[in-house]
C-alpha atoms as a PDB file:
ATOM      1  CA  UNK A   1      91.346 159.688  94.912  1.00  0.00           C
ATOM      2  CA  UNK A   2      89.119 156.619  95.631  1.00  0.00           C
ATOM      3  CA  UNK A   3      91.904 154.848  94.333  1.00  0.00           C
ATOM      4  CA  UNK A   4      94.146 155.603  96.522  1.00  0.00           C
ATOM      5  CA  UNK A   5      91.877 155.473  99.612  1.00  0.00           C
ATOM      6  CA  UNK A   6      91.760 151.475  98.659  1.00  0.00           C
ATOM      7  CA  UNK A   7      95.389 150.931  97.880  1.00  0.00           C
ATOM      8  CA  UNK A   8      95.689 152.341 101.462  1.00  0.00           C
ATOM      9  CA  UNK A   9      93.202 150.595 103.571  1.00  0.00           C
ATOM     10  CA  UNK A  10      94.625 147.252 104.385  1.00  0.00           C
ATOM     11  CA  UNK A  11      98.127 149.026 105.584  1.00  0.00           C
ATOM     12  CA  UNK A  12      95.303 151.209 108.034  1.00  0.00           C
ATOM     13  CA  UNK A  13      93.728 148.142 108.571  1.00  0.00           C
ATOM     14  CA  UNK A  14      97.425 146.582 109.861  1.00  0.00           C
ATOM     15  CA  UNK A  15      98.252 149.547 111.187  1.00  0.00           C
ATOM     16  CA  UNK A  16      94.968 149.606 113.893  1.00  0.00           C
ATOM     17  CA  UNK A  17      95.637 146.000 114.597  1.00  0.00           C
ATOM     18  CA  UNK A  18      99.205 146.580 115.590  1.00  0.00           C
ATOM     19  CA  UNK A  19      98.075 149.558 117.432  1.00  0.00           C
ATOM     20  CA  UNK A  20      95.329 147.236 118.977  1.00  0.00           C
ATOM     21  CA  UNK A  21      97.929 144.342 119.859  1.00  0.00           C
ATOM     22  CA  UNK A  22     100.708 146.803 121.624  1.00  0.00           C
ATOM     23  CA  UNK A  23      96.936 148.251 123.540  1.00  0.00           C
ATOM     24  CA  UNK A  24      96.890 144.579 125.105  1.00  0.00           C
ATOM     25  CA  UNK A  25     100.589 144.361 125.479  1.00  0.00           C
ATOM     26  CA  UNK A  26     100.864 147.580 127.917  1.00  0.00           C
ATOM     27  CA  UNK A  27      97.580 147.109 129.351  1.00  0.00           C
ATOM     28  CA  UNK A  28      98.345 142.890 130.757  1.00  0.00           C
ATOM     29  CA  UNK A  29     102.529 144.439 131.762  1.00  0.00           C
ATOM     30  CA  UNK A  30     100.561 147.621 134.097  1.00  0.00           C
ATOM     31  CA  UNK A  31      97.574 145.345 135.518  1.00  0.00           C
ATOM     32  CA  UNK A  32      99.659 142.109 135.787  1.00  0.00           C
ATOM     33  CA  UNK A  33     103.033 144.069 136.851  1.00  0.00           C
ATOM     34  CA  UNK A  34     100.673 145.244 139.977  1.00  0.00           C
ATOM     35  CA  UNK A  35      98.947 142.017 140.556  1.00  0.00           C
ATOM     36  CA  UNK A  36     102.208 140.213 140.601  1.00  0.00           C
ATOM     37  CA  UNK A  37     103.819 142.986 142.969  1.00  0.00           C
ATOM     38  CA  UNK A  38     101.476 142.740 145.329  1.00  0.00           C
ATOM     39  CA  UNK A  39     101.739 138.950 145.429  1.00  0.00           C
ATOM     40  CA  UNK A  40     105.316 138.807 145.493  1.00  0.00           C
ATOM     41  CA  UNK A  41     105.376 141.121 148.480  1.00  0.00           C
ATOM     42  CA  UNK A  42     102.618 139.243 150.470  1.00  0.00           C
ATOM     43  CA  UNK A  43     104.408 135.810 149.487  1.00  0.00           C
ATOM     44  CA  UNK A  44     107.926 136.912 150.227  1.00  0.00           C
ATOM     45  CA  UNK A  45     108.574 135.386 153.458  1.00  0.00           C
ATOM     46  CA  UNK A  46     106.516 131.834 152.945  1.00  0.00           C
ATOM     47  CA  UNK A  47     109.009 131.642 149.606  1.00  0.00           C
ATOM     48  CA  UNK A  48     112.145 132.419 151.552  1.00  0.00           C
ATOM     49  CA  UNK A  49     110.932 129.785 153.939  1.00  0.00           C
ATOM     50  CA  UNK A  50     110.823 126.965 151.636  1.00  0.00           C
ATOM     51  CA  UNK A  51     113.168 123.921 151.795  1.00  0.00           C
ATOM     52  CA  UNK A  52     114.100 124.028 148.207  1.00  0.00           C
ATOM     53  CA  UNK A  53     115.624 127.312 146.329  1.00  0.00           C
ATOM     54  CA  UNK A  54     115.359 126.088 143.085  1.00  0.00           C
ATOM     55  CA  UNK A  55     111.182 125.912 144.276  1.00  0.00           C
ATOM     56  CA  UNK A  56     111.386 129.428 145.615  1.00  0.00           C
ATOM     57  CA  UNK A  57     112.868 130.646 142.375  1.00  0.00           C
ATOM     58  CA  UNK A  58     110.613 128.997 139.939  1.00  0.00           C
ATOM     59  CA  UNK A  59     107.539 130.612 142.154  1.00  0.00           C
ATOM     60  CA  UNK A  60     109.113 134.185 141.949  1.00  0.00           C
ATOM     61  CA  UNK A  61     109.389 133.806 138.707  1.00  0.00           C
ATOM     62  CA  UNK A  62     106.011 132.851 138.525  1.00  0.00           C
ATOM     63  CA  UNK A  63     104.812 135.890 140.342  1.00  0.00           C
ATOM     64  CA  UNK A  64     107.547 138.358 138.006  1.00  0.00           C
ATOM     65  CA  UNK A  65     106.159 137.167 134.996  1.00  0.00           C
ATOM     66  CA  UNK A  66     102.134 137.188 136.017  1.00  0.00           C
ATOM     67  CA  UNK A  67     101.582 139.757 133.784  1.00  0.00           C
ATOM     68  CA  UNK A  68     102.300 137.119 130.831  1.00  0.00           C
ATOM     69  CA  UNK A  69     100.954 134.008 132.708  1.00  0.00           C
ATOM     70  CA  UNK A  70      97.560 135.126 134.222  1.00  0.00           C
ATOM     71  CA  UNK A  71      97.076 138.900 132.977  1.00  0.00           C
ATOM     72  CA  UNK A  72      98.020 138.791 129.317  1.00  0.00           C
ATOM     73  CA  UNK A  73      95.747 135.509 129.050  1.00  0.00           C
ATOM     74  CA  UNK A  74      92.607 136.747 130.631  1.00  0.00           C
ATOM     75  CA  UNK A  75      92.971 140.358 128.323  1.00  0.00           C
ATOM     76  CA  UNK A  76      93.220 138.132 125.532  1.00  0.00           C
ATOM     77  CA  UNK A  77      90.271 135.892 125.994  1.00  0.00           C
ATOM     78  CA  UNK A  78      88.548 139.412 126.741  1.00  0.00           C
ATOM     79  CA  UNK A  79      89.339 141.115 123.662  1.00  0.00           C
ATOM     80  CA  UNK A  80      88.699 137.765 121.541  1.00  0.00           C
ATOM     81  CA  UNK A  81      85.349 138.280 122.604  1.00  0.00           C
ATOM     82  CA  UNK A  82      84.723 141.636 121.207  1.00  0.00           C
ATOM     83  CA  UNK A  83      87.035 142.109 118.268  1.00  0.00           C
ATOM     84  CA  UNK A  84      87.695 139.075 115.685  1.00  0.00           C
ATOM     85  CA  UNK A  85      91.679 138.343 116.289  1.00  0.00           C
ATOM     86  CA  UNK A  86      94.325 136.189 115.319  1.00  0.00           C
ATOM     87  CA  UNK A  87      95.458 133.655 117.978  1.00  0.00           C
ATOM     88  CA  UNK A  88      98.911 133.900 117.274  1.00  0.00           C
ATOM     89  CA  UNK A  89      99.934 137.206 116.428  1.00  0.00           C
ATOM     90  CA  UNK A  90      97.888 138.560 118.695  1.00  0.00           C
ATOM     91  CA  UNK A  91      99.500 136.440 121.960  1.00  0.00           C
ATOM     92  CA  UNK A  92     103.143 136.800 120.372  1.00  0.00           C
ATOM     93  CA  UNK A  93     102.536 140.091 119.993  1.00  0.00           C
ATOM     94  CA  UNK A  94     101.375 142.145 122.891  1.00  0.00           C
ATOM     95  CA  UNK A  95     104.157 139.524 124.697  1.00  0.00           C
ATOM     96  CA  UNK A  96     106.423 140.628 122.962  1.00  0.00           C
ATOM     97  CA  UNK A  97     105.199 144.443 123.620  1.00  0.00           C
ATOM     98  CA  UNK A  98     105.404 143.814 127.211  1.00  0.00           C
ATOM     99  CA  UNK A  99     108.637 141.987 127.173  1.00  0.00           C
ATOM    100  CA  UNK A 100     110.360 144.919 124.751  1.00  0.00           C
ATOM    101  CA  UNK A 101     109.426 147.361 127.367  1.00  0.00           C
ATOM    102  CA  UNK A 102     110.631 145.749 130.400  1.00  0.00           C
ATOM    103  CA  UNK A 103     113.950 144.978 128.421  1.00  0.00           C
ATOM    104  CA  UNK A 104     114.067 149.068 127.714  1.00  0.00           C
ATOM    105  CA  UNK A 105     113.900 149.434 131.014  1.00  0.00           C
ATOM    106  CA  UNK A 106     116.192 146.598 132.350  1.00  0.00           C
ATOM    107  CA  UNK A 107     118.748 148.359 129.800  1.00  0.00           C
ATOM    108  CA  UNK A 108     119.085 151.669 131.440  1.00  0.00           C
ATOM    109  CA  UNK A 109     119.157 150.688 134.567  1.00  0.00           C
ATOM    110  CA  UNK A 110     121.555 148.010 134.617  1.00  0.00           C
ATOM    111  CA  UNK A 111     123.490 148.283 130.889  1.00  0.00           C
ATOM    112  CA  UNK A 112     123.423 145.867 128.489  1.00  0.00           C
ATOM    113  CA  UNK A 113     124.529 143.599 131.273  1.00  0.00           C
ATOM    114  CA  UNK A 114     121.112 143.691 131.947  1.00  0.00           C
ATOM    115  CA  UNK A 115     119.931 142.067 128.856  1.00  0.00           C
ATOM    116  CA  UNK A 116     119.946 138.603 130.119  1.00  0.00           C
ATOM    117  CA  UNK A 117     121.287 138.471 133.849  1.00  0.00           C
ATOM    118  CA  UNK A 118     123.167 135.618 135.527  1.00  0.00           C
ATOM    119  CA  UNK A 119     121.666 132.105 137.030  1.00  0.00           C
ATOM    120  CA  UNK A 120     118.616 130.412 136.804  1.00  0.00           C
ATOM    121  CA  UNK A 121     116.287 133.193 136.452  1.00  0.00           C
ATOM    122  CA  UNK A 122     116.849 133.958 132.386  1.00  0.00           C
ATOM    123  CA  UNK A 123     115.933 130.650 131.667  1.00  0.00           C
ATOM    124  CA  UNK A 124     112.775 130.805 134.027  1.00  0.00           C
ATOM    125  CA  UNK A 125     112.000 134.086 131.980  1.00  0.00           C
ATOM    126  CA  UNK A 126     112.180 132.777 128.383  1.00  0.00           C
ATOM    127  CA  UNK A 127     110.581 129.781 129.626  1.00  0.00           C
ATOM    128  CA  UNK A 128     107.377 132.015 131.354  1.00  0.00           C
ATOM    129  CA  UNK A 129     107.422 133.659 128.296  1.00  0.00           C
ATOM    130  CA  UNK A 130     106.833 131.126 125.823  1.00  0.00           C
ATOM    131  CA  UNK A 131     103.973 129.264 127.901  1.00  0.00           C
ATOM    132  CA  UNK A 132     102.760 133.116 127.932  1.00  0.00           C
ATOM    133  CA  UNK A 133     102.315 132.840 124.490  1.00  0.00           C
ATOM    134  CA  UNK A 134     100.829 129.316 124.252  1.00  0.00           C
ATOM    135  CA  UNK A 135      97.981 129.984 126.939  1.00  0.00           C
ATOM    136  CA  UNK A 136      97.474 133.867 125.440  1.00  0.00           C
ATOM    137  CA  UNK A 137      96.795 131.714 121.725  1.00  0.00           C
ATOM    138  CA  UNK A 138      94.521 129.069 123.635  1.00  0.00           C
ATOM    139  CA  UNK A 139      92.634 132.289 125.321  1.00  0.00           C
ATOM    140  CA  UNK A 140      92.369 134.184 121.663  1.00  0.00           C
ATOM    141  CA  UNK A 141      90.741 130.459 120.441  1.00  0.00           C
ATOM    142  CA  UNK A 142      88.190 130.338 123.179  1.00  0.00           C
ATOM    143  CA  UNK A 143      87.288 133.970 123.234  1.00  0.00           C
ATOM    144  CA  UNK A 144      86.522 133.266 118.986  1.00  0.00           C
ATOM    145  CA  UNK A 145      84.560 130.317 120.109  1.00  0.00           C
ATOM    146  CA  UNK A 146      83.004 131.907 122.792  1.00  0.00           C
ATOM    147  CA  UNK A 147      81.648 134.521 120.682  1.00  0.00           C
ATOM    148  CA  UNK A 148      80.373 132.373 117.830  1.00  0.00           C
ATOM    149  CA  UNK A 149      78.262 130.511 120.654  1.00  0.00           C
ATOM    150  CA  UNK A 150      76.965 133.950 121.580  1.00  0.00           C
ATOM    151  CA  UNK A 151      76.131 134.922 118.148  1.00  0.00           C
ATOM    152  CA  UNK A 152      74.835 131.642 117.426  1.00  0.00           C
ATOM    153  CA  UNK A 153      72.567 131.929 120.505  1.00  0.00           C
ATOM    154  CA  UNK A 154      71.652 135.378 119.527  1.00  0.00           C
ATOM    155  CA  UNK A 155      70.541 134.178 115.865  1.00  0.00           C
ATOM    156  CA  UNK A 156      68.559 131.793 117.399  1.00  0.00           C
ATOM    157  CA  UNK A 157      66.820 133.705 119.799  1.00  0.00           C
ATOM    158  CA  UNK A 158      66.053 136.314 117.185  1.00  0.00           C
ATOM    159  CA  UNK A 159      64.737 133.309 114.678  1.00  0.00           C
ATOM    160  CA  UNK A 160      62.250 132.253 118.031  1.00  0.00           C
ATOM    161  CA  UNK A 161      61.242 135.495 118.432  1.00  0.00           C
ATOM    162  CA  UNK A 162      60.446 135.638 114.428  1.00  0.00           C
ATOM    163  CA  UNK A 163      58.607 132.585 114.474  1.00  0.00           C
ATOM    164  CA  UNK A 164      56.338 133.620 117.299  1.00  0.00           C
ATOM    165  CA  UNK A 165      56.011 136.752 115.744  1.00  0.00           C
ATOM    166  CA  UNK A 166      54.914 135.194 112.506  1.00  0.00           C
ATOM    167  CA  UNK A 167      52.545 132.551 114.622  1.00  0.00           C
ATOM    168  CA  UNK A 168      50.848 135.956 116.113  1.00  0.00           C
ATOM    169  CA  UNK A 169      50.511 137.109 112.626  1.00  0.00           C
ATOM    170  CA  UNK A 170      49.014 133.998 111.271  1.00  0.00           C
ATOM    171  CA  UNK A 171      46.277 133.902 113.970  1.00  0.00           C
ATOM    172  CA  UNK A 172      45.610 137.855 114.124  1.00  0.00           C
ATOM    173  CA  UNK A 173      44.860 136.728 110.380  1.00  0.00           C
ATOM    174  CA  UNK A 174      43.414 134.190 111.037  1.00  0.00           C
ATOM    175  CA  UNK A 175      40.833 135.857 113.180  1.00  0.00           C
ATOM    176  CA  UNK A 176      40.918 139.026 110.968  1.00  0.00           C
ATOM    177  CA  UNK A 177      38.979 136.458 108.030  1.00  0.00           C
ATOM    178  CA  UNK A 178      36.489 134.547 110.231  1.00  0.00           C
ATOM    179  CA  UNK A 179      35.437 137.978 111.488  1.00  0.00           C
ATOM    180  CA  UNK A 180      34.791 138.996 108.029  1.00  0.00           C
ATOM    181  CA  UNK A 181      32.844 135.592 107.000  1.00  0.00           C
ATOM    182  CA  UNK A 182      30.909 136.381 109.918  1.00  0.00           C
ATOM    183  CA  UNK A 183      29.944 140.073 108.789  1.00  0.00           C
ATOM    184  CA  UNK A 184      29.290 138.671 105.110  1.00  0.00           C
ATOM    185  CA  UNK A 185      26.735 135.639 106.457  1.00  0.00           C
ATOM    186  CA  UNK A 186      25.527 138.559 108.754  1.00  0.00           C
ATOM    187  CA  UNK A 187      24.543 140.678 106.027  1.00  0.00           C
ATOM    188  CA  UNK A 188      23.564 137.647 103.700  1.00  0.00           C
ATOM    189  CA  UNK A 189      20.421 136.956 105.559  1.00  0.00           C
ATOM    190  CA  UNK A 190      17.470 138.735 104.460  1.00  0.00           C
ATOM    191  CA  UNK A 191      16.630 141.607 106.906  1.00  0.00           C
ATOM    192  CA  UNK A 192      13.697 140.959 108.664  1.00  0.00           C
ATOM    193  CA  UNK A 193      10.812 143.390 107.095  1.00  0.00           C
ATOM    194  CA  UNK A 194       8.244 144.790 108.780  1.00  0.00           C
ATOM    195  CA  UNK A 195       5.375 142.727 108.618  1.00  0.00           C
ATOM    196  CA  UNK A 196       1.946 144.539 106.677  1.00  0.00           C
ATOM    197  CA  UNK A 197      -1.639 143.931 108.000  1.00  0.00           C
ATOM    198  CA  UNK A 198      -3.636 140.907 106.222  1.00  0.00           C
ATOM    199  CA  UNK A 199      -6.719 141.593 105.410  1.00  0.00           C
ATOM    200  CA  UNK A 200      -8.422 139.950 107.675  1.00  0.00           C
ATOM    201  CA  UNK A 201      -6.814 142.465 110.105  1.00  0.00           C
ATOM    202  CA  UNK A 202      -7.746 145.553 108.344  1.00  0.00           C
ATOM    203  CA  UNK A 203     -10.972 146.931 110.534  1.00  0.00           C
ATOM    204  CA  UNK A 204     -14.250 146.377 108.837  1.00  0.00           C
ATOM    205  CA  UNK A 205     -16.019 150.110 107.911  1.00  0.00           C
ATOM    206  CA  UNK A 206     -18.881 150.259 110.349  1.00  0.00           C
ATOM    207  CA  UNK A 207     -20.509 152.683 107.888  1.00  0.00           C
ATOM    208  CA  UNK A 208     -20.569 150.216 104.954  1.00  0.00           C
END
């Protein structure tokens, strides 16, 4: 039986880390899918109103795809600070999570026509896409480094504390064996006795 609990713990092992990886995938599309609405609301007349469409498309685009530029980045670096990851499977992916999803849904409401779309904006999306997954990986590095500096700086803090803890020890010892020289010296000396009456003290007899 133990047997088989070990043959079977690295595929629960992947299994949680897939699990973990789609988490991040759904949780940067919801949070960054709102952002990004929001924005792209707000900014929807300022775009419109600028000289260049090619500029107004590449900044919609921008705004559509927050979820992987700014969201899925930020979730990354988060959860790179809690839970060892890998850079790159991690970033590639949840964006890939996110990306499967919103192609699910681009497929029933539009067909398989859907899939890809017409103009400039496919291009913008593979290309938001891949720099996704480039700045997702940098985030996954600096969360990892981020957290070795913090255990580091724990470690270290916990070796100060030891040390001063150890100094404490060393005096309270310290001050544990002079007290105890002093009580042996104390009761060294001779006590002093009380003194008896020399004879040139003792009263003569009146009746002698």
């Amino acid at each position: 039986m133990s047997s088989k609990t070990s043959a079977l713990e690295p595929l629960r092992v992947r299994i949680r880390r897939f699990q973990f990886v789609m988490g991040l995938g759904f949780l940067a599309l919801i949070g960054g899918s709102i952002i990004g609405g929001s924005l792209r609301m707000r900014l929807s007349v300022r775009l419109s109103a600028l000289p260049f469409e090619w500029l107004a498309l590449v900044l919609d685009s921008a705004l559509a795809n927050f979820w992987l530029l700014g969201a899925l980045p930020l979730i990354c670096y988060g959860a790179a600070r809690v839970v060892e990851v890998r850079p790159w499977s991690t970033a590639l992916g949840s964006a890939m999570t996110g990306s499967v999803f919103l192609l699910a849904i681009s497929t029933v409401q539009s067909g398989l026509d859907g899939l890809w779309g017409v103009g400039l904006r496919p291009v913008l999306n593979v290309a938001a896409f891949v720099l996704g997954v480039v700045l997702s990986t940098r985030a996954v590095k600096l969360g990892r480094d981020a957290a070795a500096k913090q255990v580091e700086k724990t470690r270290e803090k916990a070796q100060e504390r030891k040390s001063e803890y150890d100094e404490f020890l060393r005096a309270a010892e310290a001050g544990g064996a002079r007290l105890e020289q002093r009580e042996a010296s104390t009761q060294a000396q001779p006590s002093e006795a009380t003194p008896t009456p020399d004879a040139r003290d003792v009263p003569k007899n009146p009746a002698a």
